[in-house]
N, C-alpha and C. Protein backbone atom coordinates (compact mmCIF):
# COMPACT_ATOMS: atom_id res chain seq x y z
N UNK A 1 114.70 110.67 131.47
CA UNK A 1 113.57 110.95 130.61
C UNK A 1 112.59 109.80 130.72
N UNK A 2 111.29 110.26 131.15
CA UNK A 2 110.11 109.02 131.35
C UNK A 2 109.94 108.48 129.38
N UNK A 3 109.50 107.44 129.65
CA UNK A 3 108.77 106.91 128.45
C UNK A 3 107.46 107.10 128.23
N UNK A 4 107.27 108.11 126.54
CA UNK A 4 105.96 108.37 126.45
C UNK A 4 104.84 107.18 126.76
N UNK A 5 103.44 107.47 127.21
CA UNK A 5 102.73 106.71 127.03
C UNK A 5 101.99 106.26 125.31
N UNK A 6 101.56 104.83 125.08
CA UNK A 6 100.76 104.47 124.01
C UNK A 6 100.38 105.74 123.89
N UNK A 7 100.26 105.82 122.31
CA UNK A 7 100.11 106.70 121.35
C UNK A 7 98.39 106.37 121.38
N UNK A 8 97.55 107.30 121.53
CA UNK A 8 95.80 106.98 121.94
C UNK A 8 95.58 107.48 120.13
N UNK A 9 95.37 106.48 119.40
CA UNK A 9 94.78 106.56 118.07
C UNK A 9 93.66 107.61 117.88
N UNK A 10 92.29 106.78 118.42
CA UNK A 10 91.22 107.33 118.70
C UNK A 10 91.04 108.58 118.56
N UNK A 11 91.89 109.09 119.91
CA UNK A 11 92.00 110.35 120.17
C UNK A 11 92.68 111.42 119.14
N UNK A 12 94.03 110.90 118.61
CA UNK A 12 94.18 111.70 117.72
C UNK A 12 93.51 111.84 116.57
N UNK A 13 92.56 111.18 116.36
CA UNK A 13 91.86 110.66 114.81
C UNK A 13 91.19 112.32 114.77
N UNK A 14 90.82 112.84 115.93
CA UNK A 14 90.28 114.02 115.49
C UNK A 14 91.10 115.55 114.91
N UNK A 15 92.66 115.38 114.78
CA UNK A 15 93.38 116.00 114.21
C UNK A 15 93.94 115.17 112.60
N UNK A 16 94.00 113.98 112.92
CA UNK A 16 94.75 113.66 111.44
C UNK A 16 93.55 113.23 110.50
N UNK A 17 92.23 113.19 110.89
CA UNK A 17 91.01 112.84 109.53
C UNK A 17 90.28 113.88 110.07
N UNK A 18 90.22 114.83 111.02
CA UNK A 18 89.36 116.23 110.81
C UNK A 18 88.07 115.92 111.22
N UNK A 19 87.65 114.68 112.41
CA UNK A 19 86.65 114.63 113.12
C UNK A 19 86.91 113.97 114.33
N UNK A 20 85.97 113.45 115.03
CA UNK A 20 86.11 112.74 116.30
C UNK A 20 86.26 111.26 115.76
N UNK A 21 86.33 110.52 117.11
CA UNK A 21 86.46 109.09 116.32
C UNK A 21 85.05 108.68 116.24
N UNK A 22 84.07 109.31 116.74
CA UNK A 22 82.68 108.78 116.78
C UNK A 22 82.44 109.04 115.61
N UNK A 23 82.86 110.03 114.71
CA UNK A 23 82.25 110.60 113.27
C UNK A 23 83.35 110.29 111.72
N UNK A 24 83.84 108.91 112.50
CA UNK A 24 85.02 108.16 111.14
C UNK A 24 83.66 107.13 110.73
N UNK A 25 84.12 106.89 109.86
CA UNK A 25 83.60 106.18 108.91
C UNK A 25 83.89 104.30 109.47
N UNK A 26 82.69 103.28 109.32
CA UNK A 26 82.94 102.25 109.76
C UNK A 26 84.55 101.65 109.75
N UNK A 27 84.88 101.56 108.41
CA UNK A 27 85.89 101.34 107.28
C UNK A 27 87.13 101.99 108.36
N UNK A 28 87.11 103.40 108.14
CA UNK A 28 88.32 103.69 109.04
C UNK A 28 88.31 103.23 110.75
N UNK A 29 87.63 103.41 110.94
CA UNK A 29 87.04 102.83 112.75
C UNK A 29 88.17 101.77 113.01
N UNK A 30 87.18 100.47 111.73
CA UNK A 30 87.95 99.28 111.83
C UNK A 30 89.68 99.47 111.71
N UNK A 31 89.96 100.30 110.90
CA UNK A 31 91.80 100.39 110.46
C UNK A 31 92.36 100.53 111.75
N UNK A 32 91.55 101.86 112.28
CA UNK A 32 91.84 102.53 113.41
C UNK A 32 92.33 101.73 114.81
N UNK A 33 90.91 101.10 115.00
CA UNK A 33 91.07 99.64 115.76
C UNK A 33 92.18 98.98 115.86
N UNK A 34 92.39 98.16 114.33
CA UNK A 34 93.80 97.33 114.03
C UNK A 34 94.85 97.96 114.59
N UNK A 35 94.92 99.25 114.09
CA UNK A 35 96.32 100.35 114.59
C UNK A 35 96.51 100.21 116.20
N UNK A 36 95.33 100.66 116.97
CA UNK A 36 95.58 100.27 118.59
C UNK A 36 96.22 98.91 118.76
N UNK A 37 95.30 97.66 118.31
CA UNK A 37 95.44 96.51 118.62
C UNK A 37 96.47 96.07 118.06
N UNK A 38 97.63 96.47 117.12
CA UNK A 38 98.91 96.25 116.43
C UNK A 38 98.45 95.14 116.37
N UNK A 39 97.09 95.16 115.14
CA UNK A 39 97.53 93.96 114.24
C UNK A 39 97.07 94.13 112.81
N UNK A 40 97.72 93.16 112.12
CA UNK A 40 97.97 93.07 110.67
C UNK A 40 96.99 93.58 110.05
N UNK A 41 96.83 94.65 109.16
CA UNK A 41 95.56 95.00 108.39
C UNK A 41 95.54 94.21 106.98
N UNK A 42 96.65 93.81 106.19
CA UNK A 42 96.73 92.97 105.07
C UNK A 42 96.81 91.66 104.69
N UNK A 43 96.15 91.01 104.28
CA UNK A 43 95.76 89.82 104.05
C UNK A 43 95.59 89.43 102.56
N UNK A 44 95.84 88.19 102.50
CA UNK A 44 95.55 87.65 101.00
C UNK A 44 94.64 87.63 100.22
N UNK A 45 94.12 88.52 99.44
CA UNK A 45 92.79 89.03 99.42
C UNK A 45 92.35 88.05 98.18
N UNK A 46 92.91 87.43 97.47
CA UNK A 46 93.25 86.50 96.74
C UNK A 46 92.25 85.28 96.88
N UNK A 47 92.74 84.55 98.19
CA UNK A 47 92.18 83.77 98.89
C UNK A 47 90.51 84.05 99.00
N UNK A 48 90.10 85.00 99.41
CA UNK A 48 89.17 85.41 99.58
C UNK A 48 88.28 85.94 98.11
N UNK A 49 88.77 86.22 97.34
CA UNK A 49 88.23 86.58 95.81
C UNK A 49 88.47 85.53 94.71
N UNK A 50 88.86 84.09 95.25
CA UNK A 50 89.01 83.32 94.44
C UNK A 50 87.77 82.09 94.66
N UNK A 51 87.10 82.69 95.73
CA UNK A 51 85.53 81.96 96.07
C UNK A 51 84.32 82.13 94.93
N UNK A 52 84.33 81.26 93.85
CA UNK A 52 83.12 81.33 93.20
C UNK A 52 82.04 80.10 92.82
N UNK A 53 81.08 80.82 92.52
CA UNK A 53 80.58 79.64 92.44
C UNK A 53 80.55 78.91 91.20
N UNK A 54 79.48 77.72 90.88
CA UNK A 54 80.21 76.35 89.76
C UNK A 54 79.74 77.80 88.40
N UNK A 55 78.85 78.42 88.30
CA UNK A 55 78.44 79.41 87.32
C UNK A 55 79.18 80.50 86.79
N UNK A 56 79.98 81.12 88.12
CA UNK A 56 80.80 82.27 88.04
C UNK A 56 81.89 82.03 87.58
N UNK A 57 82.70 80.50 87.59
CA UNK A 57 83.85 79.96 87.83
C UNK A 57 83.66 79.37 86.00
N UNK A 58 82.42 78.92 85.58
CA UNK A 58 82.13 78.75 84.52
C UNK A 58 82.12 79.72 83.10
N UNK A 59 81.32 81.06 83.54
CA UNK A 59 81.57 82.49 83.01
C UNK A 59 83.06 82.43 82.89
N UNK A 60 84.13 82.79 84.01
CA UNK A 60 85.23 82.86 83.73
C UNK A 60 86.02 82.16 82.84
N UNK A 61 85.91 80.78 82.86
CA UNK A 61 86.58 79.92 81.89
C UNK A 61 86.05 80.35 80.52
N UNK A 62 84.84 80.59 80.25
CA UNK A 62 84.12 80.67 79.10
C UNK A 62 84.63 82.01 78.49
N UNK A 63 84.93 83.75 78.86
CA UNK A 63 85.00 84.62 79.47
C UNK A 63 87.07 84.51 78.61
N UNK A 64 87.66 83.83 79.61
CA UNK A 64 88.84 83.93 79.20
C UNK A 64 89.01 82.56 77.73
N UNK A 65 88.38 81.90 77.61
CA UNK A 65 88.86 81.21 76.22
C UNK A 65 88.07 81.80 75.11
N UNK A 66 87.23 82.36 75.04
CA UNK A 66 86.19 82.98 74.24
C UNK A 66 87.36 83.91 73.61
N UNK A 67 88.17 84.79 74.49
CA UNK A 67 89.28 86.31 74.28
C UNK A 67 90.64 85.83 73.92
N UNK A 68 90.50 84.49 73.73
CA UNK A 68 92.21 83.76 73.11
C UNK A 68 92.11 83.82 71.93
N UNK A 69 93.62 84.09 71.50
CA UNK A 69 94.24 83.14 69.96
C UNK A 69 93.54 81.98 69.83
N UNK A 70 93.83 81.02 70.58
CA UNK A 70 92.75 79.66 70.72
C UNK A 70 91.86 79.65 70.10
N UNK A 71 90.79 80.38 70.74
CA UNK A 71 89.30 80.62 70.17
C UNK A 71 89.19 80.94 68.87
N UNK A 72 90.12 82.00 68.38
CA UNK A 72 89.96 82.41 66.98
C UNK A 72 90.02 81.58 66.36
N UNK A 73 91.67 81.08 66.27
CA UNK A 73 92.28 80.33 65.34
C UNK A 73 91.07 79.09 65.43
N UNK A 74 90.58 78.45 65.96
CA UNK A 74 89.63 77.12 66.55
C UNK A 74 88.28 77.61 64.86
N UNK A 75 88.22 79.33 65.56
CA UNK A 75 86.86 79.26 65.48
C UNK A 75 86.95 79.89 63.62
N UNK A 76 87.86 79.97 63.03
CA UNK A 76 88.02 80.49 61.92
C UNK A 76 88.30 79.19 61.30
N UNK A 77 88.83 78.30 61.79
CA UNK A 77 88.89 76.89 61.09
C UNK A 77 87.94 76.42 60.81
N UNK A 78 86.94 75.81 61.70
CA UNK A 78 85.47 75.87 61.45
C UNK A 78 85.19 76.57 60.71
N UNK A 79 85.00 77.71 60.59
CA UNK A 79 84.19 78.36 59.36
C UNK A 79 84.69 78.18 58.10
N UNK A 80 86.25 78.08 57.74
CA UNK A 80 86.76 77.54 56.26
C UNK A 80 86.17 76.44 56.26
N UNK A 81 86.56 75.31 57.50
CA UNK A 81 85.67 74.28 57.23
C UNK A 81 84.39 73.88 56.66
N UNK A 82 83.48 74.68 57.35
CA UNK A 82 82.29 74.68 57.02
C UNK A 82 82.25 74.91 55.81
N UNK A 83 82.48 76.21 55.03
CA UNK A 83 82.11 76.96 53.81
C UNK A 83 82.51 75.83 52.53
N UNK A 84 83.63 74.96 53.08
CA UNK A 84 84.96 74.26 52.21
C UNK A 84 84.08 73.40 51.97
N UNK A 85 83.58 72.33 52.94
CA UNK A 85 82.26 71.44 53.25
C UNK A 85 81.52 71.72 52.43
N UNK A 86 80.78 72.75 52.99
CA UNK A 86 79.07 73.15 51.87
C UNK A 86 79.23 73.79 50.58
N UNK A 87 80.76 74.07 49.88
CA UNK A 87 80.84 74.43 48.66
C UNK A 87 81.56 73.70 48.32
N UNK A 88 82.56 73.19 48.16
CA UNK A 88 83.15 72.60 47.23
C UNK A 88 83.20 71.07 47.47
N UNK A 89 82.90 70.19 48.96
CA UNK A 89 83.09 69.15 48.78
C UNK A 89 81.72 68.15 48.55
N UNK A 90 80.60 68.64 49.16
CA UNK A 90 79.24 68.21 48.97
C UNK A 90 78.82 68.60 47.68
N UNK A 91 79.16 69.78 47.47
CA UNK A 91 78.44 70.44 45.89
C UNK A 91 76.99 70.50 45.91
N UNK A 92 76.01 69.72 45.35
CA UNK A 92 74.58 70.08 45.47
C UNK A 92 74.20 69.48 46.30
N UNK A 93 74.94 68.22 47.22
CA UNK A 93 74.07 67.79 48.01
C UNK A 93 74.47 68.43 49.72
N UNK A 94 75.07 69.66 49.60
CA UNK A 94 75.23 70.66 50.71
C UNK A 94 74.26 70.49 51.80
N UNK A 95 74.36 70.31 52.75
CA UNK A 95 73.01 70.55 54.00
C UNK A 95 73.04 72.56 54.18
N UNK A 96 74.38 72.91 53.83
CA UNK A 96 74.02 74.53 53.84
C UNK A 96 74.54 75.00 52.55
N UNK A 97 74.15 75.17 51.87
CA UNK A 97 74.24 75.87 50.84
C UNK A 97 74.61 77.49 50.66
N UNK A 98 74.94 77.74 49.64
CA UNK A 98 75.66 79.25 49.94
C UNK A 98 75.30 80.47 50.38
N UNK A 99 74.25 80.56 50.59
CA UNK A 99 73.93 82.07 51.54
C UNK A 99 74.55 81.38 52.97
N UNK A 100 74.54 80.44 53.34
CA UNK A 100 75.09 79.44 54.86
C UNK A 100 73.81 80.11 55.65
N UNK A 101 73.00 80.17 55.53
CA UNK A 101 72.03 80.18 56.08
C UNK A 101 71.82 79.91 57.48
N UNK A 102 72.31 78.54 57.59
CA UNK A 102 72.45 77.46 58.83
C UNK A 102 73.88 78.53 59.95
N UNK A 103 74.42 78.48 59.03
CA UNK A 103 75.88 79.18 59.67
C UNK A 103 75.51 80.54 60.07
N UNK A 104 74.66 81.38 59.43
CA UNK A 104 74.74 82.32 60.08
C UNK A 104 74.05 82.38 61.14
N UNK A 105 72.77 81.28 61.20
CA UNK A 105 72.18 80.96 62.31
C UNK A 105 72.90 80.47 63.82
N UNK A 106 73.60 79.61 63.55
CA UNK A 106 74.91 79.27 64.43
C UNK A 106 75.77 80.40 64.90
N UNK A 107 76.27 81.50 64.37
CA UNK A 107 76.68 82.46 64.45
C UNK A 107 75.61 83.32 65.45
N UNK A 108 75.15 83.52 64.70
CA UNK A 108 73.81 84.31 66.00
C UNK A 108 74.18 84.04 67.27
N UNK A 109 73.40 82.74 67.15
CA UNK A 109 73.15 82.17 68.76
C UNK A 109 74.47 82.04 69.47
N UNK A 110 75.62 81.84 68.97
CA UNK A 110 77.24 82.05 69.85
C UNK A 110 77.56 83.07 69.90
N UNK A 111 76.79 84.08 69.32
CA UNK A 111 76.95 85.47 69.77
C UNK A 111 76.10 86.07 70.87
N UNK A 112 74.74 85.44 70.98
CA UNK A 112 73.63 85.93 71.65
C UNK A 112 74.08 85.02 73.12
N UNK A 113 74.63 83.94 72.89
CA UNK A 113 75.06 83.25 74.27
C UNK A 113 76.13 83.65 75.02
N UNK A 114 77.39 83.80 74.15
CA UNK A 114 78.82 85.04 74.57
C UNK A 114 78.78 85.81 75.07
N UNK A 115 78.04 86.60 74.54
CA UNK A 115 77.84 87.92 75.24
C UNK A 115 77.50 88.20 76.66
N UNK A 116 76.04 87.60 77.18
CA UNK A 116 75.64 87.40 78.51
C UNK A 116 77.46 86.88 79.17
N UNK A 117 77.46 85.47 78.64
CA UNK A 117 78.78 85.08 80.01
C UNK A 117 79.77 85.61 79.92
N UNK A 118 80.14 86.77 79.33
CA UNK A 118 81.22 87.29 78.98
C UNK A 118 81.02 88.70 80.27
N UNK A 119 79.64 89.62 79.77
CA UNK A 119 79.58 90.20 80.92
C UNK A 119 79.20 89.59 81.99
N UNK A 120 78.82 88.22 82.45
CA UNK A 120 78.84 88.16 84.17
C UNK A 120 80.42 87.88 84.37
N UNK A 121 81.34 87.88 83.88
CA UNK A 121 82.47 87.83 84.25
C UNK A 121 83.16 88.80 84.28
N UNK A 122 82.35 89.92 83.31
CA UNK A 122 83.06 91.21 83.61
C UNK A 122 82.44 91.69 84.76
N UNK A 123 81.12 91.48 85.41
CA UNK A 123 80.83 91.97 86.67
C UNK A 123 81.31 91.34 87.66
N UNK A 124 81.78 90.08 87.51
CA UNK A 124 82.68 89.58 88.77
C UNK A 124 83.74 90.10 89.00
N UNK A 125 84.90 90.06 87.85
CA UNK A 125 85.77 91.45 87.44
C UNK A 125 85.86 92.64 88.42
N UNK A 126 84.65 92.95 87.93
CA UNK A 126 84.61 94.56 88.76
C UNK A 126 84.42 94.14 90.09
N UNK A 127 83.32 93.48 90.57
CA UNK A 127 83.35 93.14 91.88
C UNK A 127 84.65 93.15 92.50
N UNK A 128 85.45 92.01 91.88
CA UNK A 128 86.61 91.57 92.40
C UNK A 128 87.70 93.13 92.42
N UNK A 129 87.91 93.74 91.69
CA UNK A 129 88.20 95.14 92.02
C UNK A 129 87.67 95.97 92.55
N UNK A 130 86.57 95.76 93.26
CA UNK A 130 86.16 96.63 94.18
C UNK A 130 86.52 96.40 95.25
N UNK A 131 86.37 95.12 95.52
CA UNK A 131 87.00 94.38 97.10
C UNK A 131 88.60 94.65 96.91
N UNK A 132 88.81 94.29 95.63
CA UNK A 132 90.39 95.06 95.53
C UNK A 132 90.98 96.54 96.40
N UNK A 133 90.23 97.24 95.73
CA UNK A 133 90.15 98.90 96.13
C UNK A 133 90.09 98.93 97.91
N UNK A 134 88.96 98.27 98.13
CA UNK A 134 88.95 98.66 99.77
C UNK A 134 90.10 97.88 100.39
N UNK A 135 90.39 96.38 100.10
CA UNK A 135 91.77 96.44 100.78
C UNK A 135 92.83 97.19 100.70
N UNK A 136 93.01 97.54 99.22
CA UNK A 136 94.42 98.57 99.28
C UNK A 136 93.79 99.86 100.00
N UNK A 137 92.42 100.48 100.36
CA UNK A 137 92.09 101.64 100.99
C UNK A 137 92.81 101.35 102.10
N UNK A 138 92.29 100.02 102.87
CA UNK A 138 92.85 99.31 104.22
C UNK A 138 94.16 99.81 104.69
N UNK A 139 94.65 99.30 103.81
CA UNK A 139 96.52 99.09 103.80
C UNK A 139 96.94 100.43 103.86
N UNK A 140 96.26 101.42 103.02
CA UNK A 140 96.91 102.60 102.88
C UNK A 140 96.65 103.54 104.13
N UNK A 141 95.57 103.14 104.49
CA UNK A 141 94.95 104.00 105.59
C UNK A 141 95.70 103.64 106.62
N UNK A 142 96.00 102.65 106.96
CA UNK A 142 96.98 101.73 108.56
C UNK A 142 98.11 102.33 108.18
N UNK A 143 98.78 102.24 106.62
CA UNK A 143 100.13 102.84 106.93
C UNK A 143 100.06 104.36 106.93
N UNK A 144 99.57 105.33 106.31
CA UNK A 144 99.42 106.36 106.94
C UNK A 144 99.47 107.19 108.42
N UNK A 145 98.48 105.79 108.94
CA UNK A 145 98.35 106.27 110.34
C UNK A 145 99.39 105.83 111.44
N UNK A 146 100.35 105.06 110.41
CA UNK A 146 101.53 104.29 111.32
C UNK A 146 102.32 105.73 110.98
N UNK A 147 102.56 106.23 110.02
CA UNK A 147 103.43 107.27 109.49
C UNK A 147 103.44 108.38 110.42
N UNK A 148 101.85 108.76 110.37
CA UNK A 148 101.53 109.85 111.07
C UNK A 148 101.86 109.93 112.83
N UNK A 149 101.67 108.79 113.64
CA UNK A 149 101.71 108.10 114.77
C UNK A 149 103.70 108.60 114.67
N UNK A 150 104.17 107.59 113.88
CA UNK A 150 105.50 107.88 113.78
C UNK A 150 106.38 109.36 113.80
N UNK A 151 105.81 110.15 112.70
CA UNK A 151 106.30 111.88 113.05
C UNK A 151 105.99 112.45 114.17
N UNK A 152 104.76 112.11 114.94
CA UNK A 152 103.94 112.38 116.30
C UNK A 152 105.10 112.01 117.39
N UNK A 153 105.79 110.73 116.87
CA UNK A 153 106.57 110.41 118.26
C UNK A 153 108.04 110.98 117.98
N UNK A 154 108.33 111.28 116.75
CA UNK A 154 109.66 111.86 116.34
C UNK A 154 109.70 113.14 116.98
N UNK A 155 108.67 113.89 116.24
CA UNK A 155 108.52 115.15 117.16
C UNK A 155 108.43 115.60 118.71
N UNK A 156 107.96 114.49 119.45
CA UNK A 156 107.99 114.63 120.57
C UNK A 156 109.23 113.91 121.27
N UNK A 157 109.85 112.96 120.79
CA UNK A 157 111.17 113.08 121.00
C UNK A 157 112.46 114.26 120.85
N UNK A 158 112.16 114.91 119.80
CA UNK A 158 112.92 115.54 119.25
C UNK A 158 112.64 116.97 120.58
N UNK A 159 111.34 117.36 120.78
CA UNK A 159 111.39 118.02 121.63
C UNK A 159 111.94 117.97 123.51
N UNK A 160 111.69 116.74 123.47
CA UNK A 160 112.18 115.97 124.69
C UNK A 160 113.78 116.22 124.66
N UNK A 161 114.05 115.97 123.43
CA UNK A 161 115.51 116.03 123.61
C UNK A 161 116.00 117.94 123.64
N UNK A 162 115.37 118.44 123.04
CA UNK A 162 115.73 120.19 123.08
C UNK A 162 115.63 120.77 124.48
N UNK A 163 114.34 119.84 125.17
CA UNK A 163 113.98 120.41 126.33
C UNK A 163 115.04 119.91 127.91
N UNK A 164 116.11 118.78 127.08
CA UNK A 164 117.10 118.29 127.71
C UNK A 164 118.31 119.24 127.60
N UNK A 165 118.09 119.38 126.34
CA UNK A 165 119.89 120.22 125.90
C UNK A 165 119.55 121.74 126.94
N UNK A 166 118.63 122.09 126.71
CA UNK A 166 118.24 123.26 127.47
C UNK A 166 118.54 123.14 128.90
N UNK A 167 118.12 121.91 129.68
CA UNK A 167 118.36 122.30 130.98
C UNK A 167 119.74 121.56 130.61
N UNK A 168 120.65 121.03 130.14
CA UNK A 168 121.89 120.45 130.67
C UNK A 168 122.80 122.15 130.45
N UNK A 169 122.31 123.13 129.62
CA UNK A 169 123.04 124.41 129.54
C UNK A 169 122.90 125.30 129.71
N UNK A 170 120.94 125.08 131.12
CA UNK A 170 121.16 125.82 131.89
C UNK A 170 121.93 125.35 133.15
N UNK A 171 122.05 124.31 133.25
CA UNK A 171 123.24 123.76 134.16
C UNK A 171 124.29 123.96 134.01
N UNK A 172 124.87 124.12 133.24
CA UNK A 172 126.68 124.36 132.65
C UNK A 172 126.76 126.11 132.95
N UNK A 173 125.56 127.10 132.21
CA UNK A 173 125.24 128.41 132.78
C UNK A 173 125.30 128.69 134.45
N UNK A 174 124.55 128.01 134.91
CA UNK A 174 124.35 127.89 136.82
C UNK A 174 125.91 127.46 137.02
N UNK A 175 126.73 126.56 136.78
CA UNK A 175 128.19 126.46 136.93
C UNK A 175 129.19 127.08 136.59
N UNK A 176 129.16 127.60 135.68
CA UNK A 176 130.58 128.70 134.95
C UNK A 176 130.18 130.45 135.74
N UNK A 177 128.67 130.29 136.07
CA UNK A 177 128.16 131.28 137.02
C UNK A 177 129.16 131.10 138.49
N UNK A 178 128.86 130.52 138.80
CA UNK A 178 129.14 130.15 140.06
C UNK A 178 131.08 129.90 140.45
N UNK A 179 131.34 129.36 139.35
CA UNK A 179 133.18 129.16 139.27
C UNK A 179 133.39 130.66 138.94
N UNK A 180 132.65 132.03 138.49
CA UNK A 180 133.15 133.06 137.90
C UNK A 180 132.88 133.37 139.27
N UNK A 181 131.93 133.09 140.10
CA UNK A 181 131.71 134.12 141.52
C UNK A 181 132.56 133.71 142.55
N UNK A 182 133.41 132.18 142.05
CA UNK A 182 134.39 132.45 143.49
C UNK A 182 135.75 132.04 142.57
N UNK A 183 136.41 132.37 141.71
CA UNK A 183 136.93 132.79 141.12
C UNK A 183 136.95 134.31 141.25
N UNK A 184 136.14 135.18 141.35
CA UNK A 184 136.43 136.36 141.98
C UNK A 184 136.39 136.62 143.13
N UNK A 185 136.05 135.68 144.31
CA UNK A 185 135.78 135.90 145.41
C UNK A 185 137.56 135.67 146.23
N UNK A 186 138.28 134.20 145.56
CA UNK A 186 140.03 134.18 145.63
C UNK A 186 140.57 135.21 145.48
N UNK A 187 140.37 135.77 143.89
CA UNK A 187 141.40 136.56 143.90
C UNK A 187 141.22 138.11 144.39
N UNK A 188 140.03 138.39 145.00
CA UNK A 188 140.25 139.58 146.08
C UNK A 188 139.75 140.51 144.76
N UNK A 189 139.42 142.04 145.21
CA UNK A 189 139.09 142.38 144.51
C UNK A 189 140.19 143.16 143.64
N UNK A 190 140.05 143.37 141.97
CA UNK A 190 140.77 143.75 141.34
C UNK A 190 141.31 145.06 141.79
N UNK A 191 142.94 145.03 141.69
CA UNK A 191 144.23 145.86 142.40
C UNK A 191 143.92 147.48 141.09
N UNK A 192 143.90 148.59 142.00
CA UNK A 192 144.04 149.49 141.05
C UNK A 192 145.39 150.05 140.44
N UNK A 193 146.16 150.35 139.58
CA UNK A 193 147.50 150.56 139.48
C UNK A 193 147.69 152.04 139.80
């Protein structure tokens, strides 16, 4: 039995994605590619999404301590503080006095500033799951096409081998043929009683 030749990707791309390879998509092209060239489609994508800059990297820190226990507990102390301060320990000579005036002003503006760096970190976020998404597209698409490549060669083994059993029993047929024709040819022809 010869050994099939390389499995032509390319070529099959127009049965297992339902076009030619001229009419795949960049994205798959490239997988496609890797698959011929047996090499690695997955990588540390990590590495690569952990590149930000001093702003983005800033958002994030800001972003994740802003959404802690930390923050609360921090930021609810302060405010007993404060209130504890401008009512009961200053008394009339309060710098905020009880509407907190000052405080709610403070409040504002750590709300009006939060907010912005909170969503550029949720758009890095998403970014970063988007580049997410197309690597795992990557990965999924190469192993697929390793899968598919794989039943392609099972099957054609499997037929290779049927198309073996076949001639080894039309060979054993051509022989038990042939031992029956001189097997009757010895024993002369059958005696009538």
């Amino acid at each position: 039995m010869q050994p099939k030749p390389h499995l032509d990707y390319l070529a099959r791309a127009r049965s297992w994605f339902g076009g030619t390879s001229a009419e795949l998509d960049p994205a798959t092209r490239g997988i496609v590619q890797l698959a011929i060239d047996r090499r690695v489609t997955s990588t540390d994508p990590g590495k690569l999404l952990d590149r930000a800059t001093f702003g983005e990297a800033l958002a994030d820190r800001v972003a994740a301590f802003g959404g802690s226990w930390t923050f609360i507990v921090l930021f609810l102390a302060a405010l007993v503080g404060w209130v504890a301060l401008n009512t009961g320990a200053l008394g009339a000579d309060a710098l905020d006095p009880f509407p907190y005036i000052f405080l709610n002003l403070m409040l504002s503006m750590v709300a009006a500033l939060q907010a912005p760096v909170i969503m550029m970190s949720q758009n890095r976020q998403a970014s970063k799951d988007r580049q997410m998404a197309g690597y795992d597209y990557a990965v999924n698409l190469k192993a697929e096409l390793e899968i598919m490549a794989l039943h392609e060669k099972m099957d054609a083994m499997r037929s290779d081998q049927i198309m073996l059993l076949l001639a080894q029993q039309q060979t054993q047929l051509d022989l038990l043929t042939r031992l029956v024709e001189r097997s009757g040819d010895v024993a002369g022809p059958p005696s009538i009683p």
